[in-house]
Each structure stands twice: as structure tokens, then as C-alpha cells.
Protein backbone atom coordinates (compact mmCIF):
# COMPACT_ATOMS: atom_id res chain seq x y z
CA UNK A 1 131.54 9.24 -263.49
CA UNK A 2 133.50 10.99 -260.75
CA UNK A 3 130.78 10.27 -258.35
CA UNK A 4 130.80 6.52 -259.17
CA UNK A 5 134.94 6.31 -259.39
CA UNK A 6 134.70 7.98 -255.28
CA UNK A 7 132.22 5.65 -254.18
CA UNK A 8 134.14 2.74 -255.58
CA UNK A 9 137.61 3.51 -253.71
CA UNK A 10 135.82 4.20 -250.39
CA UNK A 11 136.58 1.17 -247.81
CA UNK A 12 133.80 -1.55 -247.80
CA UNK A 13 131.28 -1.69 -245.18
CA UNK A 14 131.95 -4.71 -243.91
CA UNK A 15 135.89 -4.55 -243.53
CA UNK A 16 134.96 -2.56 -240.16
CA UNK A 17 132.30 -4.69 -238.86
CA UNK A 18 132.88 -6.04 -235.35
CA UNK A 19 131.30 -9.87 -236.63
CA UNK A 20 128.50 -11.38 -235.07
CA UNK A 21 128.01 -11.73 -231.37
CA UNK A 22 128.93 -15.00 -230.23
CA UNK A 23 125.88 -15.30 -227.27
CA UNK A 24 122.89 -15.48 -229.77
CA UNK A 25 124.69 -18.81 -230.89
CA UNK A 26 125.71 -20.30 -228.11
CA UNK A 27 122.42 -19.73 -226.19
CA UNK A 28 120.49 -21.81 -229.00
CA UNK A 29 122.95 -24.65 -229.06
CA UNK A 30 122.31 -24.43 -224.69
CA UNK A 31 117.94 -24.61 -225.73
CA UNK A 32 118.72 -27.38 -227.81
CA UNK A 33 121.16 -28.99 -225.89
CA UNK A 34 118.27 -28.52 -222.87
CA UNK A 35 115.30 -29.89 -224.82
CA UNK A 36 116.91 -32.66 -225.73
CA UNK A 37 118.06 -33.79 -222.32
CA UNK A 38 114.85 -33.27 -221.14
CA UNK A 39 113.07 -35.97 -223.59
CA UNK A 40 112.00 -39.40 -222.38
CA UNK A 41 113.77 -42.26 -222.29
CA UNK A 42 111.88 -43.91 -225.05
CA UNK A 43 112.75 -40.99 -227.42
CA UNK A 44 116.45 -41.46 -226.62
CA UNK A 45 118.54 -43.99 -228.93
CA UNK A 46 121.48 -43.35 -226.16
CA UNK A 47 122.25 -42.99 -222.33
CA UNK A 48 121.20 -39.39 -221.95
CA UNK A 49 124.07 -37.19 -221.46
CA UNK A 50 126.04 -38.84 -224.36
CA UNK A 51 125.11 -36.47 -226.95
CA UNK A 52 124.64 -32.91 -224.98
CA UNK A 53 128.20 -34.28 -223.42
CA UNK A 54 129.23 -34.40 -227.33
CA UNK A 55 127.55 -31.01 -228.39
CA UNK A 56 129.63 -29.23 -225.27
CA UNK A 57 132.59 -30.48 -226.23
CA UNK A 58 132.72 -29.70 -229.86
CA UNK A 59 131.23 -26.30 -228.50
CA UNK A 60 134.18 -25.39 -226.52
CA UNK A 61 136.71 -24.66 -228.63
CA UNK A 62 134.43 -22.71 -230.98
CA UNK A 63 133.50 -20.47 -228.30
CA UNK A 64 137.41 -20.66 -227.40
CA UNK A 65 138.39 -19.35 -231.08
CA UNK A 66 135.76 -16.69 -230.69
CA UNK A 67 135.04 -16.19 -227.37
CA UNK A 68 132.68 -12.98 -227.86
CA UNK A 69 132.21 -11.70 -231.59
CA UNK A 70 132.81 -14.00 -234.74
CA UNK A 71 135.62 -12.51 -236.43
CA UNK A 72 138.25 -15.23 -237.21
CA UNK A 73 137.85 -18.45 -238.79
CA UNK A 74 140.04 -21.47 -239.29
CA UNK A 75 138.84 -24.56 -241.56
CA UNK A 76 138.81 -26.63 -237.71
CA UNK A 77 136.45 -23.92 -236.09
CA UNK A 78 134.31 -23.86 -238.84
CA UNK A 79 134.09 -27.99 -239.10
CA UNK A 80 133.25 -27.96 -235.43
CA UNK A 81 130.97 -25.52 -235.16
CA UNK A 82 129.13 -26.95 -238.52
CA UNK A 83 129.59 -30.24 -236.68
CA UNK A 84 127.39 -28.92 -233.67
CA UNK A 85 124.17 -28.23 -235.47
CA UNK A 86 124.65 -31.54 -237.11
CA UNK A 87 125.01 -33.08 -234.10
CA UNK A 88 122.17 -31.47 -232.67
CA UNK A 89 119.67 -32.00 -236.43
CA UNK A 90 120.60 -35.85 -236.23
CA UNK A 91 119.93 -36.99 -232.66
CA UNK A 92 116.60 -34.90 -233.08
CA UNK A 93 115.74 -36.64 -235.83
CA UNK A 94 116.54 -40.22 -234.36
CA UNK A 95 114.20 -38.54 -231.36
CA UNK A 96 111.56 -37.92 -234.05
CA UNK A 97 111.28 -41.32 -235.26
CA UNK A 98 111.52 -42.63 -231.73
CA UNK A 99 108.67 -40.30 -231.37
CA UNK A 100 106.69 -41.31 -234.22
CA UNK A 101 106.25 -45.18 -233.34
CA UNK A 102 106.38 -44.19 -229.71
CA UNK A 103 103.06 -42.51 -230.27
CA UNK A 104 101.26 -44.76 -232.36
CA UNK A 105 101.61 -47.90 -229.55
CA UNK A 106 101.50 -45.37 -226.36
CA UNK A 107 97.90 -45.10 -224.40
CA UNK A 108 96.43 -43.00 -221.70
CA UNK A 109 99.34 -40.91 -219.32
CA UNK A 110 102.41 -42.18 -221.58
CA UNK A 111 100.63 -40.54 -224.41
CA UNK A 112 99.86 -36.79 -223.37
CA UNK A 113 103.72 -36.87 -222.45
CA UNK A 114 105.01 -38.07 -225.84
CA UNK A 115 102.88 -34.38 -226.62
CA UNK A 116 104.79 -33.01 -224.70
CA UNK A 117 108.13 -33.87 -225.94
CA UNK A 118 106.89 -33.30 -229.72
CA UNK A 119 106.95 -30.11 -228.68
CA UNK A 120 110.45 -30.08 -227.65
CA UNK A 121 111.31 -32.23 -230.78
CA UNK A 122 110.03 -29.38 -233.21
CA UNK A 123 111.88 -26.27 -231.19
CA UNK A 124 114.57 -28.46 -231.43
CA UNK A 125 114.43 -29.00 -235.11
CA UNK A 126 114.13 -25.23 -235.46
CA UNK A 127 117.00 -24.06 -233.76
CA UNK A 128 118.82 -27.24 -235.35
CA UNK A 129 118.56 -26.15 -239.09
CA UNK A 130 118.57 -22.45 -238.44
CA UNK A 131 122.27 -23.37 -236.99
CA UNK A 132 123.01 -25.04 -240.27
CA UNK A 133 121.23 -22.42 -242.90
CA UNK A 134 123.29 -19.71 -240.58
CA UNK A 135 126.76 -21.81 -240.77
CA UNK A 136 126.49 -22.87 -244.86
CA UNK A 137 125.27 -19.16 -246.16
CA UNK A 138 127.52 -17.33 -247.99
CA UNK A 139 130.49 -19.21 -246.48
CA UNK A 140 129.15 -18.81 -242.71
CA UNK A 141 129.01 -15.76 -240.59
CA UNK A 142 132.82 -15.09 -240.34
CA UNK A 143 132.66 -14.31 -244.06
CA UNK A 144 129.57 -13.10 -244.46
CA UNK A 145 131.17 -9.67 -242.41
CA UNK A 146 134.82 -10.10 -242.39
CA UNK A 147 134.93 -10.36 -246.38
CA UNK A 148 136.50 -7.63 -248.51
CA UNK A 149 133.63 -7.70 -250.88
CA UNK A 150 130.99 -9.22 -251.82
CA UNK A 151 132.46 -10.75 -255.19
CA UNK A 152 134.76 -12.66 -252.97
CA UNK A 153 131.50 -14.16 -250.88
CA UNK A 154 130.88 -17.28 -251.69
CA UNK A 155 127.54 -18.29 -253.83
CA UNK A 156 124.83 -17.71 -252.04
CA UNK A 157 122.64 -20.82 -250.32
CA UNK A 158 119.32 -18.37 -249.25
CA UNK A 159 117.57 -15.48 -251.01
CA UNK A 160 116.44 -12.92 -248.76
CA UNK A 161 114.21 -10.17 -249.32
CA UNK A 162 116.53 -7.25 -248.93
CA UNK A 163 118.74 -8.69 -251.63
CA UNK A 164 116.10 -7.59 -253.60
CA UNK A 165 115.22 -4.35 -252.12
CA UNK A 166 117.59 -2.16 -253.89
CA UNK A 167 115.04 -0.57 -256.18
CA UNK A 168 111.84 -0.27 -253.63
CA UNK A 169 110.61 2.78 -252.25
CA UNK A 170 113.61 4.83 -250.81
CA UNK A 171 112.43 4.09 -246.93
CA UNK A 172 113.21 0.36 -247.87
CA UNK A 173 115.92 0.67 -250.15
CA UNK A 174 117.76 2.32 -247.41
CA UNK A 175 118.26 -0.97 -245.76
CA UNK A 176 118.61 -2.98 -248.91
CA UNK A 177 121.33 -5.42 -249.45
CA UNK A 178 123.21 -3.62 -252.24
CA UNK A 179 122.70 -0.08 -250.88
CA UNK A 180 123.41 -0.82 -246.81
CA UNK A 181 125.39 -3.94 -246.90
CA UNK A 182 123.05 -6.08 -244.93
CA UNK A 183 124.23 -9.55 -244.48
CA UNK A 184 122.15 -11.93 -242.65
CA UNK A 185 122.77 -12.75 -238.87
CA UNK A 186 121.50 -15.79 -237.11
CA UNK A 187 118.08 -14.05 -236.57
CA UNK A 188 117.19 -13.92 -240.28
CA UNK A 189 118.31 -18.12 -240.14
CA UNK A 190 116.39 -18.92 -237.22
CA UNK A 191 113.06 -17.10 -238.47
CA UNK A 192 113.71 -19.01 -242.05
CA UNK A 193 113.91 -22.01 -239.69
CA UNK A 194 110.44 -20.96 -237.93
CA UNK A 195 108.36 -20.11 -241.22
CA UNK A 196 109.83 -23.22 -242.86
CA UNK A 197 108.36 -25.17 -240.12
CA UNK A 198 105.46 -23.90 -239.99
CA UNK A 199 104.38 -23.32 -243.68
CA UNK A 200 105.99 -26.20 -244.73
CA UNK A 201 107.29 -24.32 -247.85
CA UNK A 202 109.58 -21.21 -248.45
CA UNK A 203 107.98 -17.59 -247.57
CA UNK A 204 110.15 -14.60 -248.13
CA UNK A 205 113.55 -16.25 -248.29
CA UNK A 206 113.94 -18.32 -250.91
CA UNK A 207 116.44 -21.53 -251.33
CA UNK A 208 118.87 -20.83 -254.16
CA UNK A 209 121.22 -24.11 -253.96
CA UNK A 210 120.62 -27.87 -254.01
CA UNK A 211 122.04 -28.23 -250.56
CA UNK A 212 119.22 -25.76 -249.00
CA UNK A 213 116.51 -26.91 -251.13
CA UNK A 214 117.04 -30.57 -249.64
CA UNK A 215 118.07 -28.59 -246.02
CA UNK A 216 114.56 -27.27 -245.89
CA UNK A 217 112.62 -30.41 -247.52
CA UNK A 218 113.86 -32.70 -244.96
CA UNK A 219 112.62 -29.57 -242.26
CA UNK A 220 109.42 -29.28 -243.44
CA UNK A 221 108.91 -32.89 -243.56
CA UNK A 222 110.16 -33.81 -240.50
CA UNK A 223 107.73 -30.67 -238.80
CA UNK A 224 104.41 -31.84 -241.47
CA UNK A 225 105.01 -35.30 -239.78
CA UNK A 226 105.14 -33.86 -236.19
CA UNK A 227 102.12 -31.64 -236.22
CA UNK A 228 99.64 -34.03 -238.54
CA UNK A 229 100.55 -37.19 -235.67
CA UNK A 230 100.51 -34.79 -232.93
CA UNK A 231 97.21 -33.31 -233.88
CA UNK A 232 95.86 -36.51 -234.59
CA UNK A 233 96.46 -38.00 -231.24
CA UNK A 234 95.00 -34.87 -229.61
CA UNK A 235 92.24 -35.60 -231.54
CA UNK A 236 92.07 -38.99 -230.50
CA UNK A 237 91.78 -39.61 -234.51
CA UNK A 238 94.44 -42.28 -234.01
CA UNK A 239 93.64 -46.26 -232.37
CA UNK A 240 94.85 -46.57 -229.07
């Protein structure tokens, strides 16, 4: 009883945390922002530069609020970042649809670089929703390590497997959720992001709420449709 009354009163983990480092972020937004400046002009439903000139701009003052490790939060910052992987999931997936007809008309040269830029469209949508499954978790990564506990967290969107861990063998235990504190970082989003993509279906982290069950089914559609056209032009499957 005595043991379980001193580990209660000792400070949580994650009061002292330093917060997430702000590059791993900002360096996927830059990827995306890249790709999608790099399409073709068919797969682009505005002038070019309109919407990375729009994803910069919202990006600023995140960065400005935060400029190195995520640590404060106010409900604008967290709107505008949010509002920067939407940004970034919505113009990719006008791209994809551009990208769909695009290569069911296209012949011969026009063809093997709508490839090309399928390629860029799926990265894209990657990085895209791991931004959002990283920003909607558990209130977003400000809370995630600045809260007091984690009865204060809000519900959780994802399932991951060291949330579970707590009563495995002790040299994976030690890391477990309940026993080390381990809160996701935007790693853990973006390889959710990756498997989702490519399995077209959940693998070790599963979906808990509405929001990221219909998160990931729009994902995993929007990569099934990418790889079976994609494939099937390669293939030459398709009429030309």
C-alpha cells in the first residue's frame, strides 16, 4: 500500500518532457509542399504556387508559436496547424482525381509521366494524413506531453501497440504505455500513414473513433485506387 501511495505522489513523466521537436513536422509539410509543386499541370486544379503559397503561410505562425519544440498551444495554433495537413490532404486529393481521368485518356510519353506523378500523389497522401492522425490524437502533440496526466488526455483516436504492452514479457513492458509513459510522436503517425497505404487496412494500430475510422477509409481508398490504375497502365491492361 505504501509502495503504491509513493508512486502515486511522484511527479508525472510527462510534466518534464521538453515536447516534440518542431523539424520532423515542418520538414514533411516542406516534402509535401515539394511534391506537389512538382506535379503537372493537368493534375493541378490551380495556378501552381497558389496552394504551397497557402500551406507556407498558415505554416508560419505555427512554427512562430513553437519555433523549436512543441510545448505551448493556443486554440489559433492548433486550427492552423490542423488547417495545414488539410490543406495539404485536399489539394492531393483534387490531384488524385485529376490523376485518375488524366490517365485513362493520356497515351504514349504523357502517360509514363502521369506514373510518375502517382508516385508523388501517394507520398503525398502519406505524409498528408499522418499530419492529421498526429494533430487529432489524444488532443495533438502539445497535449499528448505537456498534460498532467493521462486522465486529463483527451479520448483516444488510435490504438497503438504499446498501450497494450503493459503485461508482456518484462523486456517489452519496459517500454509499455502504462509503465514508461510512451506517447506517440509523429513517427508512430507517419508509419500508421505508410502501412495504411499500403495494406489498405489497419496493422498494429488500430482506429478507435469514428473520425479515424473514416480518416483511414478515405486513405486506403484513395492509395487502392492509385496503385490498381497505376499498375494497370504499366501493364498496359488499360485502352489507350
Amino acid at each position: 500500500m505504501l509502495g503504491a501511495i509513493g508512486r502515486s505522489d511522484r511527479p508525472h513523466p510527462r510534466q518534464g518532457r521538453r515536447g516534440e521537436a518542431r523539424l520532423p513536422a515542418v520538414a514533411a509539410v516542406l516534402v509535401a509542399i515539394a511534391l506537389y509543386a512538382l506535379l503537372p499541370e493537368r493534375l493541378l486544379a490551380v495556378p501552381r504556387y497558389v496552394v504551397p503559397a497557402l500551406e507556407i503561410l498558415l505554416l508560419i505562425p505555427v512554427i512562430v508559436v513553437n519555433p523549436r519544440r512543441l510545448t505551448r498551444q493556443t486554440r489559433w495554433s492548433r486550427r492552423l496547424s490542423l488547417a495545414v495537413a488539410l490543406v495539404i490532404a485536399v489539394a492531393n486529393q483534387v490531384a488524385l482525381g485529376l490523376l485518375l481521368h488524366a490517365l485513362l485518356t493520356v497515351t504514349g510519353e504523357q502517360a509514363r509521366e502521369l506514373l510518375l506523378a502517382a508516385g508523388q500523389v501517394w507520398f503525398t497522401n502519406i505524409i498528408a494524413f499522418g499530419l492529421i492522425f498526429w494533430e487529432l490524437d489524444r488532443g495533438g502533440p502539445v497535449a499528448r506531453t505537456q498534460g498532467g496526466s493521462r486522465r486529463e488526455l483527451p479520448a483516444a483516436d488510435f490504438r497503438f501497440s504499446q498501450d497494450e504492452n503493459d503485461d508482456a514479457v518484462e523486456e517489452v513492458a519496459v517500454s509499455a504505455s502504462g509503465r514508461a509513459d510512451w506517447v506517440p510522436t509523429l513517427i508512430d503517425y507517419l508509419y500508421v500513414s505508410v502501412t495504411n497505404s499500403t495494406a489498405f487496412s489497419p496493422t498494429d494500430t488500430m482506429p478507435l473513433s469514428t473520425r479515424a475510422k473514416l480518416l483511414m477509409t478515405v486513405e486506403s481508398i484513395a492509395a487502392l485506387l492509385t496503385s490498381v490504375l497505376v499498375i494497370a497502365r504499366a501493364v498496359g491492361a488499360l485502352p489507350s
